[in-house]
N, C-alpha and C. Protein backbone atom coordinates (compact mmCIF):
# COMPACT_ATOMS: atom_id res chain seq x y z
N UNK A 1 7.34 20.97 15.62
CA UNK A 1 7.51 19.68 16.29
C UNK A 1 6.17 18.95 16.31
N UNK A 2 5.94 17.57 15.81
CA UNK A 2 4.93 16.57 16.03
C UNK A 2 4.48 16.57 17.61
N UNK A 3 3.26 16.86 17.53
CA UNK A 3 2.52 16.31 18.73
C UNK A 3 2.35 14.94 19.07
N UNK A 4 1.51 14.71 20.10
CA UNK A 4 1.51 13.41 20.46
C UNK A 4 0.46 12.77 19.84
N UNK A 5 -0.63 13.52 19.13
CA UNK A 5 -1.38 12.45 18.35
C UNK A 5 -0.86 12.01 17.07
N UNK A 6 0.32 12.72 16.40
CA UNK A 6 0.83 12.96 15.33
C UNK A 6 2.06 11.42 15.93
N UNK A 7 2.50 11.51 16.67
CA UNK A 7 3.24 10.20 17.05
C UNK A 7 2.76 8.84 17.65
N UNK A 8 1.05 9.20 17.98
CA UNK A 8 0.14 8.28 17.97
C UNK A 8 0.34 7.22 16.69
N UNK A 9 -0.35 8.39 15.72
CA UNK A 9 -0.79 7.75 14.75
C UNK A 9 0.77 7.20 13.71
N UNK A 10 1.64 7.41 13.99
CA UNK A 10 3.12 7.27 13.52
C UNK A 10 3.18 5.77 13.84
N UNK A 11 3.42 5.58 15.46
CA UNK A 11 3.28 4.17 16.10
C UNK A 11 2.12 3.24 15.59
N UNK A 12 1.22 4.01 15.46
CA UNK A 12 0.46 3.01 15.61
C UNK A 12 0.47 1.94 14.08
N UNK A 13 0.70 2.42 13.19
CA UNK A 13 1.00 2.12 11.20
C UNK A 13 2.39 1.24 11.82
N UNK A 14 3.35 0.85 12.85
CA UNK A 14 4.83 -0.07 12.85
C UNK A 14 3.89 -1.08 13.10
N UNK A 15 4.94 -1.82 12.56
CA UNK A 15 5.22 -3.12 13.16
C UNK A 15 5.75 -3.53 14.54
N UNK A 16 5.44 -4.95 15.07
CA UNK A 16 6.29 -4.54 16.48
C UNK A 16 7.56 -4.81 16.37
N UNK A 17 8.57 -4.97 15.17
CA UNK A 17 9.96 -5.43 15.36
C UNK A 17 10.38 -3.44 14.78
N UNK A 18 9.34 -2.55 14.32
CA UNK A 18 9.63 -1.30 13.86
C UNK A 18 9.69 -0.92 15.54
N UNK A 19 8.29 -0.71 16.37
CA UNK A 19 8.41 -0.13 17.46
C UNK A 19 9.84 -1.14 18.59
N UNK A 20 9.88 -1.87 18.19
CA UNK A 20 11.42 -2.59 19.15
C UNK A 20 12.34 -1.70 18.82
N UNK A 21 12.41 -1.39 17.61
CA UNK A 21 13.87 -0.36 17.15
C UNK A 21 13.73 0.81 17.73
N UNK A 22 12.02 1.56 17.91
CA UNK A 22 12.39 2.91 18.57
C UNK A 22 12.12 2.73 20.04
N UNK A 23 11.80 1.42 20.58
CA UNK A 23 12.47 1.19 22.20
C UNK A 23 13.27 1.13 22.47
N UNK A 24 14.07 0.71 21.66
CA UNK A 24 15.08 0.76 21.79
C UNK A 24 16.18 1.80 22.26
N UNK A 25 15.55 2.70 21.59
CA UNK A 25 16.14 4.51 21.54
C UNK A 25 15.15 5.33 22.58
N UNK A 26 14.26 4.84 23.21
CA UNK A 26 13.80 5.69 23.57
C UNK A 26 14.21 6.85 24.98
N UNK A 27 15.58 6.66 25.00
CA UNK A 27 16.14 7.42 26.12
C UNK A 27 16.26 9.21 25.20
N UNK A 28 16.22 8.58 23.43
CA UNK A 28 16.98 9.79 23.12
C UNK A 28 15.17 10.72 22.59
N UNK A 29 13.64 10.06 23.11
CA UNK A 29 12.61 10.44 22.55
C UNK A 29 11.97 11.72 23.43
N UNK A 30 11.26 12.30 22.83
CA UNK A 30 10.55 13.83 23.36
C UNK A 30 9.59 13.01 24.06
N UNK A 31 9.32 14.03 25.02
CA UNK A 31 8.35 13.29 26.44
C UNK A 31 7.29 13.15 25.54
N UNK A 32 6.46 13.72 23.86
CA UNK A 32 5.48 13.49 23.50
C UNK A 32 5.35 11.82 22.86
N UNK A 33 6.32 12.07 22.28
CA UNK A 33 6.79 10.81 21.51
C UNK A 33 7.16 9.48 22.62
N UNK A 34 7.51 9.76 23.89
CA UNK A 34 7.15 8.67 24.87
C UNK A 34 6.43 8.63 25.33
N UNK A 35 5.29 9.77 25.56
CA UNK A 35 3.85 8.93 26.25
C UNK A 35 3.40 8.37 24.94
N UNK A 36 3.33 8.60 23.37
CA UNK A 36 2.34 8.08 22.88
C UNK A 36 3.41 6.69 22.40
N UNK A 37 4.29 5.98 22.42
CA UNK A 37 5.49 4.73 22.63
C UNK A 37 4.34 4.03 23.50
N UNK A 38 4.79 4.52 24.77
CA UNK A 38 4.46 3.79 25.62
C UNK A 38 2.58 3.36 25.80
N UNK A 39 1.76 4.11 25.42
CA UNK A 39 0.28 4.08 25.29
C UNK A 39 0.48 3.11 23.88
N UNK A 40 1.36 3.03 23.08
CA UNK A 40 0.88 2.14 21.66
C UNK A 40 1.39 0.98 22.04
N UNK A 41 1.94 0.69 23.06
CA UNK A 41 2.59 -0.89 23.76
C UNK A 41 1.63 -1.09 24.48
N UNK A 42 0.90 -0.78 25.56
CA UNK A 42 -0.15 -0.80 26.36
C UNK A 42 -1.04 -1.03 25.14
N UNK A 43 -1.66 -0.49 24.55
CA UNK A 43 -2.99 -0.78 23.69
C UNK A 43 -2.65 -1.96 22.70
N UNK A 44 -1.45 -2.27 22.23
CA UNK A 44 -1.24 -3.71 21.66
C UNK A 44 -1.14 -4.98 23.07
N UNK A 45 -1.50 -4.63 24.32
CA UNK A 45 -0.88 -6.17 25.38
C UNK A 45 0.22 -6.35 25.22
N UNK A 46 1.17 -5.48 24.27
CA UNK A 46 2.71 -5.54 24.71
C UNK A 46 3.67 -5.67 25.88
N UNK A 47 4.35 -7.05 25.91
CA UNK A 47 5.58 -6.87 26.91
C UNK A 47 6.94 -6.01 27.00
N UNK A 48 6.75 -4.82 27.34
CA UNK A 48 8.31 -3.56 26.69
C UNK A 48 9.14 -4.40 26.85
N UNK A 49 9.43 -4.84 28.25
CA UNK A 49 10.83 -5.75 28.27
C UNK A 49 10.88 -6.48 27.11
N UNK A 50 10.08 -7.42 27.58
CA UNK A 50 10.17 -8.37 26.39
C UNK A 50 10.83 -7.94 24.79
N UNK A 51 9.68 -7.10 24.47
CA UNK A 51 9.62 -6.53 23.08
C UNK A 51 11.39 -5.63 22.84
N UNK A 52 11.51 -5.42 23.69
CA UNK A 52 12.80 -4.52 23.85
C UNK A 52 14.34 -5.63 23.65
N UNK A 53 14.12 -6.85 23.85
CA UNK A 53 15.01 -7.88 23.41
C UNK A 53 14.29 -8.98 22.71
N UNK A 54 13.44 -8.45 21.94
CA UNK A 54 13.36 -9.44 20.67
C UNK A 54 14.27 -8.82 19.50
N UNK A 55 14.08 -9.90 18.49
CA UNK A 55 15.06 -9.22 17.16
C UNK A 55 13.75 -8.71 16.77
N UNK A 56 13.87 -7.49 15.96
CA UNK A 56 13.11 -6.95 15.23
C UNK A 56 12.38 -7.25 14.02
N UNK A 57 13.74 -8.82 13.42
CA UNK A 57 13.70 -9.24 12.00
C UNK A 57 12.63 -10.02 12.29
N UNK A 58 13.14 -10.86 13.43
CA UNK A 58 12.50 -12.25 13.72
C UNK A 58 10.57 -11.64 14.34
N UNK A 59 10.11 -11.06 14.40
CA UNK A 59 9.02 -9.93 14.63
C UNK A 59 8.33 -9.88 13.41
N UNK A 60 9.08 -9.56 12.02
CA UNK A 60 8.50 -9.16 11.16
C UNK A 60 7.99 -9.95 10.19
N UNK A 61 8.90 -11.45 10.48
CA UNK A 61 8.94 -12.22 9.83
C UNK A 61 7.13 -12.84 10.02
N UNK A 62 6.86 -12.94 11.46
CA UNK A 62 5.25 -13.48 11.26
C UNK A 62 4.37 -12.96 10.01
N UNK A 63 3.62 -14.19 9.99
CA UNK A 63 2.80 -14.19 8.53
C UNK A 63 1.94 -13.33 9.00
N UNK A 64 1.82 -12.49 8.16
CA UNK A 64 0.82 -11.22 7.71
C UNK A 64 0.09 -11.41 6.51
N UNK A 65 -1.12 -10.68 6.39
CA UNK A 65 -1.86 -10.85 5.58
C UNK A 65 -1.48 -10.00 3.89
N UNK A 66 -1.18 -10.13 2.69
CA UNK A 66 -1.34 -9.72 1.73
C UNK A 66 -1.71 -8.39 1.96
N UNK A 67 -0.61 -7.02 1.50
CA UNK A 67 -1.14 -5.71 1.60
C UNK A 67 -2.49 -5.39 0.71
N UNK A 68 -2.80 -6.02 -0.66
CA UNK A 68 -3.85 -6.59 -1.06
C UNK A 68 -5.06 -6.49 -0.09
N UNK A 69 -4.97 -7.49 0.33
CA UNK A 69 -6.24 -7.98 0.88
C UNK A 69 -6.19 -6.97 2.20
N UNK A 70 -5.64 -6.36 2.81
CA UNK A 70 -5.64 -5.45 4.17
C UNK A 70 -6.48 -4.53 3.64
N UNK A 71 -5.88 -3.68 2.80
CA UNK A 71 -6.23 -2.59 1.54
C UNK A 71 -7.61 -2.39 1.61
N UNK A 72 -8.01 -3.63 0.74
CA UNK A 72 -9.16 -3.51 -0.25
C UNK A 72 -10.25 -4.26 1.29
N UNK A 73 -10.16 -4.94 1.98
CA UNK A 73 -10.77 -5.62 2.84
C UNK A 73 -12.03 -4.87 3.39
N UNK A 74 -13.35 -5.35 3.18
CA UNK A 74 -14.48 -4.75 3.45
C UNK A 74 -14.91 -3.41 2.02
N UNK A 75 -14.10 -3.32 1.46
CA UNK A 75 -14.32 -2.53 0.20
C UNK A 75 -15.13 -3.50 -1.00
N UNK A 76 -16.61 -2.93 -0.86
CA UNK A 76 -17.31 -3.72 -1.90
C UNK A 76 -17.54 -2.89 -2.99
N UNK A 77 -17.74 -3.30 -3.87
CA UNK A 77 -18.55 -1.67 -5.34
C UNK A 77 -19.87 -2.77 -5.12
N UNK A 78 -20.80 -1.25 -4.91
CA UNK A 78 -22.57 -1.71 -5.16
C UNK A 78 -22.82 -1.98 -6.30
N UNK A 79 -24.18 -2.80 -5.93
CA UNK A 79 -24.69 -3.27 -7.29
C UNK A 79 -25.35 -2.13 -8.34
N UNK A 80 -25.51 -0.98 -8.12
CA UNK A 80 -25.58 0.02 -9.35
C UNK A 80 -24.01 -0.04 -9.83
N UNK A 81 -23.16 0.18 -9.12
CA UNK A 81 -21.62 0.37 -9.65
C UNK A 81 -21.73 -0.95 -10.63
N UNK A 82 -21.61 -1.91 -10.22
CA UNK A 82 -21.58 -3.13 -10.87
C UNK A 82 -21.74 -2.91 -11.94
N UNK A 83 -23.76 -3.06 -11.80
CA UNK A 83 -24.41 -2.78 -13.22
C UNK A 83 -23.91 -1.98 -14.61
N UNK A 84 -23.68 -0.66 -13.92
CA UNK A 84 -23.28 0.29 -15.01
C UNK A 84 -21.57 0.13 -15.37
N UNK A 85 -20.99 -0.43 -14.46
CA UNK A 85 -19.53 -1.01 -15.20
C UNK A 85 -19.36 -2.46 -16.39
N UNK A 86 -20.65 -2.82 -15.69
CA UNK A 86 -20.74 -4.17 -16.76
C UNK A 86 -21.28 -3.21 -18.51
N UNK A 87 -21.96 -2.37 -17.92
CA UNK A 87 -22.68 -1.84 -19.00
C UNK A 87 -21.43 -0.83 -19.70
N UNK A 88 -20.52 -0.10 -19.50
CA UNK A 88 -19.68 0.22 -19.85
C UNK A 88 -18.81 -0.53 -20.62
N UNK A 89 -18.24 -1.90 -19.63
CA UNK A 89 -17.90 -2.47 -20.66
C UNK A 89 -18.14 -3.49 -21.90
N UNK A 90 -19.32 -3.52 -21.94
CA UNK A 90 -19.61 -4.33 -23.02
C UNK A 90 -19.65 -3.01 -24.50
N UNK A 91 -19.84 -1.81 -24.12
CA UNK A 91 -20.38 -0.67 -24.78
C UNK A 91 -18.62 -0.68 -25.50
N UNK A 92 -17.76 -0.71 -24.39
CA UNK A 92 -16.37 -0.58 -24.75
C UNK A 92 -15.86 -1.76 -25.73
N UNK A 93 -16.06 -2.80 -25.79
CA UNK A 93 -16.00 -4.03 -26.30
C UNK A 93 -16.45 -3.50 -28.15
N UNK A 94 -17.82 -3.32 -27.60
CA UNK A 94 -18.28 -3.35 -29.15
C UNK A 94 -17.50 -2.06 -30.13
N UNK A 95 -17.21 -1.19 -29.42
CA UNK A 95 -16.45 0.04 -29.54
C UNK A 95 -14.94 -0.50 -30.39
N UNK A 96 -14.46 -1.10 -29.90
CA UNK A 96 -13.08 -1.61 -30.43
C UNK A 96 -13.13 -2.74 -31.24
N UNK A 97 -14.32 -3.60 -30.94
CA UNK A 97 -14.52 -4.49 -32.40
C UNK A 97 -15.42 -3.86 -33.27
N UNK A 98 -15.53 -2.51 -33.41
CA UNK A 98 -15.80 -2.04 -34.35
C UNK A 98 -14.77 -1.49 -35.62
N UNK A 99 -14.02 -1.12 -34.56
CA UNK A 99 -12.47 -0.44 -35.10
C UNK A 99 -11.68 -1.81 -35.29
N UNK A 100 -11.99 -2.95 -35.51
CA UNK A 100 -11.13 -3.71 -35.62
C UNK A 100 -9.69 -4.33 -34.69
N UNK A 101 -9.95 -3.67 -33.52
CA UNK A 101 -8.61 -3.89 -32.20
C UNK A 101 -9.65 -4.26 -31.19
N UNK A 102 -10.36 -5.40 -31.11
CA UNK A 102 -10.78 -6.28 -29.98
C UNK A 102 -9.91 -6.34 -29.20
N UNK A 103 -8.84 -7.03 -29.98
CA UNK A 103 -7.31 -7.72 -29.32
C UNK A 103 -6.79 -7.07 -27.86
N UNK A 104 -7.19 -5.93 -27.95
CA UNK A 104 -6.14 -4.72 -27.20
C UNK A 104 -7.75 -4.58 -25.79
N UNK A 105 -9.11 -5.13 -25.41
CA UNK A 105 -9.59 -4.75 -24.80
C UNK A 105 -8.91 -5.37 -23.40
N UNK A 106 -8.69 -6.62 -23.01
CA UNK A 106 -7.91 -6.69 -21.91
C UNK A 106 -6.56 -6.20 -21.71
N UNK A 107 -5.89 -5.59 -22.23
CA UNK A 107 -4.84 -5.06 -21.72
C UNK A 107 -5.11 -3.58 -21.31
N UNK A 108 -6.52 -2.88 -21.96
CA UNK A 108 -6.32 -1.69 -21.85
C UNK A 108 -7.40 -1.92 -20.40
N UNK A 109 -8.37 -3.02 -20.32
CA UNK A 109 -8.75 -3.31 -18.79
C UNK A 109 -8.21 -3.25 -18.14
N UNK A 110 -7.10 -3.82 -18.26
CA UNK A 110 -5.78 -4.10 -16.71
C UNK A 110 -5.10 -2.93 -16.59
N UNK A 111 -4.73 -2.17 -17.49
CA UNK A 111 -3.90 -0.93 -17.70
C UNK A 111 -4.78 -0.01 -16.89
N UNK A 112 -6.03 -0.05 -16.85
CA UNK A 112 -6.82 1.00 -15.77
C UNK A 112 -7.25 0.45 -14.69
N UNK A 113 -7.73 -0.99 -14.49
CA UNK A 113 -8.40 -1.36 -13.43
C UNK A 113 -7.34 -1.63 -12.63
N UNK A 114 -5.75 -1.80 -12.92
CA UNK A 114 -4.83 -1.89 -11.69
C UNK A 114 -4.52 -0.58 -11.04
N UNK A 115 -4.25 -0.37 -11.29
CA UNK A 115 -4.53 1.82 -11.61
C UNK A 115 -5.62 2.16 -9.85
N UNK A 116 -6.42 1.55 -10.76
CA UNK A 116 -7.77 1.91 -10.26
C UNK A 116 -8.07 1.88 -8.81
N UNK A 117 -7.77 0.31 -8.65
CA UNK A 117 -7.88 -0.50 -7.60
C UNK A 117 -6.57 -0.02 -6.24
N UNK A 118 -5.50 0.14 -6.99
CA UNK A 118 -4.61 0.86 -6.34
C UNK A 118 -4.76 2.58 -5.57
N UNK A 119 -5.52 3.15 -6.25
CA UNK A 119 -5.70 4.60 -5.69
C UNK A 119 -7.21 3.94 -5.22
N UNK A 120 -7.98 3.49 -5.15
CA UNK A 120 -8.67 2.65 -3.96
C UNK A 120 -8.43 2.54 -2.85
N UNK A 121 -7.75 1.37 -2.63
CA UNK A 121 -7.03 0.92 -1.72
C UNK A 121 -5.99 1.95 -0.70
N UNK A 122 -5.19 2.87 -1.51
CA UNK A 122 -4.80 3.86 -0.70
C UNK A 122 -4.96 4.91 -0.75
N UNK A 123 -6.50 5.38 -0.49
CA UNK A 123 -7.10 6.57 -0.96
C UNK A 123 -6.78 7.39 0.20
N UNK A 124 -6.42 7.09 1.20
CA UNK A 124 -5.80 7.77 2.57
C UNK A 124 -4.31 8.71 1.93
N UNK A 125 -3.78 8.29 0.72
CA UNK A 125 -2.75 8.94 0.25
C UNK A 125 -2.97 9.69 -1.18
N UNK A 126 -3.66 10.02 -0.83
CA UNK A 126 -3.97 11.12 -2.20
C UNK A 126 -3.67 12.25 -2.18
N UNK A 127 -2.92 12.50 -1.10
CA UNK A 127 -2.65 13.84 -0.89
C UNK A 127 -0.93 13.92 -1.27
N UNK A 128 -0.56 12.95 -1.32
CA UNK A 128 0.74 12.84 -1.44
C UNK A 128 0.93 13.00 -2.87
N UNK A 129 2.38 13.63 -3.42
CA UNK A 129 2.54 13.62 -5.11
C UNK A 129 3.43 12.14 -4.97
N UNK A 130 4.40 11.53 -4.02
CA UNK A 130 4.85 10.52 -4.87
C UNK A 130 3.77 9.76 -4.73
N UNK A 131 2.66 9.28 -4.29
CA UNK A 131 2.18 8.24 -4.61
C UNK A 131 1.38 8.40 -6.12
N UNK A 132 1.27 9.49 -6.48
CA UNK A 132 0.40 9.77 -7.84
C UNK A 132 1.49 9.52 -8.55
N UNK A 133 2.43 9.57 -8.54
CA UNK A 133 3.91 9.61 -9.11
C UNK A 133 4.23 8.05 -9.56
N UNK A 134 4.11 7.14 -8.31
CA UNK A 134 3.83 5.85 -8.45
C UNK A 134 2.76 4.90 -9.14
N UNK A 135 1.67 5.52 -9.21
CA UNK A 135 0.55 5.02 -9.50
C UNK A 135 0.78 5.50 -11.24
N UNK A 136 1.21 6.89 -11.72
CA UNK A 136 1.76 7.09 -13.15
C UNK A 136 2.83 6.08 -13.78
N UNK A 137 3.63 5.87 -12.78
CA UNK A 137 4.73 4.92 -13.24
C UNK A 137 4.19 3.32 -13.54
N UNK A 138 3.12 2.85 -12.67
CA UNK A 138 2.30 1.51 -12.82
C UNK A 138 1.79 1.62 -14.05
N UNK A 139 1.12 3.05 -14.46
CA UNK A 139 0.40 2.84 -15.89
C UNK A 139 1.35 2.84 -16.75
N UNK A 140 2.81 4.10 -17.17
CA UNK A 140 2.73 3.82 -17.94
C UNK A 140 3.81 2.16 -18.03
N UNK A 141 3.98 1.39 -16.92
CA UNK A 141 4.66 -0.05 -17.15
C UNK A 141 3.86 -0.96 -17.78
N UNK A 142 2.30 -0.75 -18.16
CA UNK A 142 1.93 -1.65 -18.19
C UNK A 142 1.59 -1.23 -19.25
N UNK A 143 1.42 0.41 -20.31
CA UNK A 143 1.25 0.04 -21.50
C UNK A 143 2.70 0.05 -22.50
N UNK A 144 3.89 -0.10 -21.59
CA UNK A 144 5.16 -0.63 -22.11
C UNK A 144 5.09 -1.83 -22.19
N UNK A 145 4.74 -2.33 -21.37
CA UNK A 145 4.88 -4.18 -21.33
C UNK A 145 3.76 -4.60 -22.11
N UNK A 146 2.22 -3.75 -22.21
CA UNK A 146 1.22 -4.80 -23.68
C UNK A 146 2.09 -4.12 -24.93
N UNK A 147 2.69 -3.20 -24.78
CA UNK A 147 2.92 -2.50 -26.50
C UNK A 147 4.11 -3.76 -26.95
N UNK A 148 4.97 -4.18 -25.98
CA UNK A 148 5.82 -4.60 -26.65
C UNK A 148 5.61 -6.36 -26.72
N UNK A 149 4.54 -6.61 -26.13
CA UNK A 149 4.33 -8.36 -25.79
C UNK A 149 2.80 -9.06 -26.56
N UNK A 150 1.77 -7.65 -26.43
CA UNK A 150 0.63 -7.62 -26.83
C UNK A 150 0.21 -8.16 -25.69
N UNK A 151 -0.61 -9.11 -26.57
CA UNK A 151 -2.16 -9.56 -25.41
C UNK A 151 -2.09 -11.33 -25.93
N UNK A 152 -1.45 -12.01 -25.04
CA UNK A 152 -0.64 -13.35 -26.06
C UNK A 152 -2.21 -14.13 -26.17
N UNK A 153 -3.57 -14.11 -25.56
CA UNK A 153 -4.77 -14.68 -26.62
C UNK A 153 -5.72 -13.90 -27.41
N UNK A 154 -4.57 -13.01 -28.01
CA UNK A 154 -5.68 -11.94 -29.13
C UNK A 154 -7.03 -11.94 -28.46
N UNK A 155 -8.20 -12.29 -29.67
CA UNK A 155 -9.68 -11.63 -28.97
C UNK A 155 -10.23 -13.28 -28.80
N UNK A 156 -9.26 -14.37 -28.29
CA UNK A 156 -9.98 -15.89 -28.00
C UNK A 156 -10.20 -15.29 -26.20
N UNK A 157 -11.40 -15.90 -26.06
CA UNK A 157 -12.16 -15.43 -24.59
C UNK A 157 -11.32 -16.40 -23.61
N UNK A 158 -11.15 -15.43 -22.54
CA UNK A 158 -10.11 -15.48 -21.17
C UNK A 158 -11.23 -15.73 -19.93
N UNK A 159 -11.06 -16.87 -19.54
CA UNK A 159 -11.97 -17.21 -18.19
C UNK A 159 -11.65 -15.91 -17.19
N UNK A 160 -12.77 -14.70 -16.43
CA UNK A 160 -12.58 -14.12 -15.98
C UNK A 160 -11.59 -14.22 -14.36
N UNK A 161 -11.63 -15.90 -14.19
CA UNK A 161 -11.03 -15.95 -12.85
C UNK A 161 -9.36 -15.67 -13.39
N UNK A 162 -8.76 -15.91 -14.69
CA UNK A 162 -7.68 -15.71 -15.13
C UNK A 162 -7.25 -14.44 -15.47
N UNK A 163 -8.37 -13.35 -15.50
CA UNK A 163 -8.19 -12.05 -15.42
C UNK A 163 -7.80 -11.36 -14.15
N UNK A 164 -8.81 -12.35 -13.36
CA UNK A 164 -8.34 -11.54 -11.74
C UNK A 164 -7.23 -12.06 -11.22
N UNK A 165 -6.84 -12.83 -11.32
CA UNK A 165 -5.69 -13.52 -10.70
C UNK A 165 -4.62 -12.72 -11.49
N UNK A 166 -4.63 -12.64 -13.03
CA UNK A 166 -3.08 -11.74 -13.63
C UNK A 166 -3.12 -10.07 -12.91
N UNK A 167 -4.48 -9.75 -12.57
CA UNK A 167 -4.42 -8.05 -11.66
C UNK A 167 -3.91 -8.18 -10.12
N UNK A 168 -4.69 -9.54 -9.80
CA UNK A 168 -3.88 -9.18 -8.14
C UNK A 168 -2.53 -9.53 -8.11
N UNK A 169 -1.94 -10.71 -8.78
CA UNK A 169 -0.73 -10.72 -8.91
C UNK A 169 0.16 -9.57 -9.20
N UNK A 170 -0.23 -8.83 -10.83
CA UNK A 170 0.50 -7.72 -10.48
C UNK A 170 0.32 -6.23 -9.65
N UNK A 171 -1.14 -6.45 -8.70
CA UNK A 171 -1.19 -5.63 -7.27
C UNK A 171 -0.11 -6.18 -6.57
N UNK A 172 0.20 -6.86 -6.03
CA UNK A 172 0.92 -7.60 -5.00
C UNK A 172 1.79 -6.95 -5.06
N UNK A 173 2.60 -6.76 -5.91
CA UNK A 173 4.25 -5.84 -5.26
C UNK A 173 3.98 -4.57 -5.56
N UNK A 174 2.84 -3.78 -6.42
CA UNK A 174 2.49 -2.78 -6.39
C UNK A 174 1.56 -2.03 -5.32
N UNK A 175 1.34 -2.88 -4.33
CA UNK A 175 0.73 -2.34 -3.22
C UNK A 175 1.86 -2.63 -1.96
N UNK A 176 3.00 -3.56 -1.98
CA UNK A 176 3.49 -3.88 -1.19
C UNK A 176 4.72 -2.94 -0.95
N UNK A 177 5.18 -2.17 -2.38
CA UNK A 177 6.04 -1.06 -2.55
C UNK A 177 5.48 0.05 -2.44
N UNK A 178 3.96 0.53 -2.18
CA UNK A 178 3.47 1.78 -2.24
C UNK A 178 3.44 1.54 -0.19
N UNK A 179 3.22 0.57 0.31
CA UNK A 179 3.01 0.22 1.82
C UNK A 179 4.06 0.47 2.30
N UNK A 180 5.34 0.30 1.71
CA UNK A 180 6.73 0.37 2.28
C UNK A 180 7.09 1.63 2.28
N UNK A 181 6.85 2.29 0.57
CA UNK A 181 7.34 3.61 0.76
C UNK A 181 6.59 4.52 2.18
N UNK A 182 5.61 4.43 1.87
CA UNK A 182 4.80 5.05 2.69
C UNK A 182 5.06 4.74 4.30
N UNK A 183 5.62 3.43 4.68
CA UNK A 183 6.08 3.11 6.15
C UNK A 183 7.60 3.99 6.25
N UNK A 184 7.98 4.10 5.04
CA UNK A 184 9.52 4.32 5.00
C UNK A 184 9.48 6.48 5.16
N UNK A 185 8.47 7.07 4.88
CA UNK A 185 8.10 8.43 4.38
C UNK A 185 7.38 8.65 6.02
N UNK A 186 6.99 7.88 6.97
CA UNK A 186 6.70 7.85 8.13
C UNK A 186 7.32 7.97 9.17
N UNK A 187 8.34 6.58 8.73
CA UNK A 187 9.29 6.52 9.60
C UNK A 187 10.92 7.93 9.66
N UNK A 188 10.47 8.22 8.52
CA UNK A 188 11.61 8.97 8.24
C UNK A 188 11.41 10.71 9.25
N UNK A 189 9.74 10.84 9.19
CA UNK A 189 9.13 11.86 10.10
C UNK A 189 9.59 11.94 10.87
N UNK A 190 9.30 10.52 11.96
CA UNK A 190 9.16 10.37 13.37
C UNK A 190 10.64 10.70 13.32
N UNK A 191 11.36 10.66 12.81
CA UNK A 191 12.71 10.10 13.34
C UNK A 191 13.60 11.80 13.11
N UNK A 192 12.91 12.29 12.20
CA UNK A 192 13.75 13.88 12.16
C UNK A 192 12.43 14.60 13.39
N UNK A 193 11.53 13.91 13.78
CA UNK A 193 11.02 15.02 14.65
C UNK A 193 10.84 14.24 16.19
N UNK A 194 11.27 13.27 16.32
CA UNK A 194 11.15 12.85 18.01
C UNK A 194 12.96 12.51 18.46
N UNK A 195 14.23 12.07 17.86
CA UNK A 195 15.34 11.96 18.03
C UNK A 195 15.69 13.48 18.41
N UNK A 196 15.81 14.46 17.62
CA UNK A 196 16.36 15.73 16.88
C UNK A 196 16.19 16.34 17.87
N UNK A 197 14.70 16.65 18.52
CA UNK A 197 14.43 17.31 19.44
C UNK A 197 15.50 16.75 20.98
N UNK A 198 16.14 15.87 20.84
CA UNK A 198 16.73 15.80 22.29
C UNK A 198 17.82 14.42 22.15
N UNK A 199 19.19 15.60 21.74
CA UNK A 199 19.85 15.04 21.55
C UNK A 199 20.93 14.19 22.72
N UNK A 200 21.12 13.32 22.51
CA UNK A 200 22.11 12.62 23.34
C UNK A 200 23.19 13.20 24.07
N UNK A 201 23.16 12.83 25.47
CA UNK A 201 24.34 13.78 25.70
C UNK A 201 25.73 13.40 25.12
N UNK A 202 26.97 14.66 25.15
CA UNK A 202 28.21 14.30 24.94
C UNK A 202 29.43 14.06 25.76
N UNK A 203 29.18 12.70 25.44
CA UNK A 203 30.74 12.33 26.53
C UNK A 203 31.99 13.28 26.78
């Protein structure tokens, strides 16, 4: 059975239209799983009543920030990192216009640096196999989608702000589906280990 820091930290990753749904229930929760409920309403300035007849949808709907930008937020690479990645890739560049496939250096950029940036960002889940599972499935989509589309400006030079913008775009639902699973692989915990333990009585 989950302890109460283990249902701390459960609560504390919802949303408040997620924690409305398990106030909802909380007649059927383990006394651990209601002190740490009730301490994660207190430490947000939560109204229970209140929160306890809002819709949950209408909760979730407030604008939130880009799982993107939550992620990566305050995550800088130093200027040695910099340096020696710039220096990598120019080394990589000349490497493939040597071999004659320039063409193929931004796709095989994006094919790792989305990759990259993603097990970054949720390096708190590395312990998990589906997320490595997920992060395999991102690569190989993306050398399905250059093999069969290419790289539509061969080796004519791509303004780098048009590079970053085609990676966060396709971060965006690839961080927003690794956030969900992962809320969804949480929620699924709490719920076989704070319900289970104390079941409802029978009429």
């Amino acid at each position: 059975m989950a302890n109460r820091a283990e249902f701390a930290d459960t609560y504390a990753a919802m949303t408040e239209g997620e924690l409305a749904r398990v106030l909802r229930g909380r007649r059927y929760l383990v006394p651990e799983a209601l002190a740490a409920l009730d301490a994660e309403i207190q430490r947000r300035s939560l109204d229970a009543e209140q929160l306890r007849k809002q819709k949950p949808r209408s909760l979730e709907k407030r604008r939130r920030p880009f799982e993107v930008e939550k992620r990566l937020k305050g995550k800088r690479l130093r200027r040695p990192g910099m340096v020696a990645l710039i220096i990598l890739s120019i080394f990589f560049a000349l490497s493939l216009e040597h071999f004659g496939i320039l063409q193929f250096y931004w796709p095989i950029v994006i094919t790792i640096a989305v990759p990259v940036f993603t097990v970054w960002g949720f390096w708190d889940l590395r312990g998990r196999f589906w997320f490595w599972l997920t992060v395999a499935l991102v690569v190989i989509s993306n050398v399905v989608l250059f093999g069969l589309i290419g790289w539509p400006w061969g080796t004519h030079w791509v303004p780098g702000r048009s590079i970053a913008g085609f990676c966060i775009l396709e971060s965006i639902p690839i961080f927003a589906l690794i956030a969900r699973l992962d809320k969804r692989m949480d929620w699924d915990r709490a719920g076989r280990d704070a319900p289970a333990a104390s079941e409802p009585p029978s009429s």
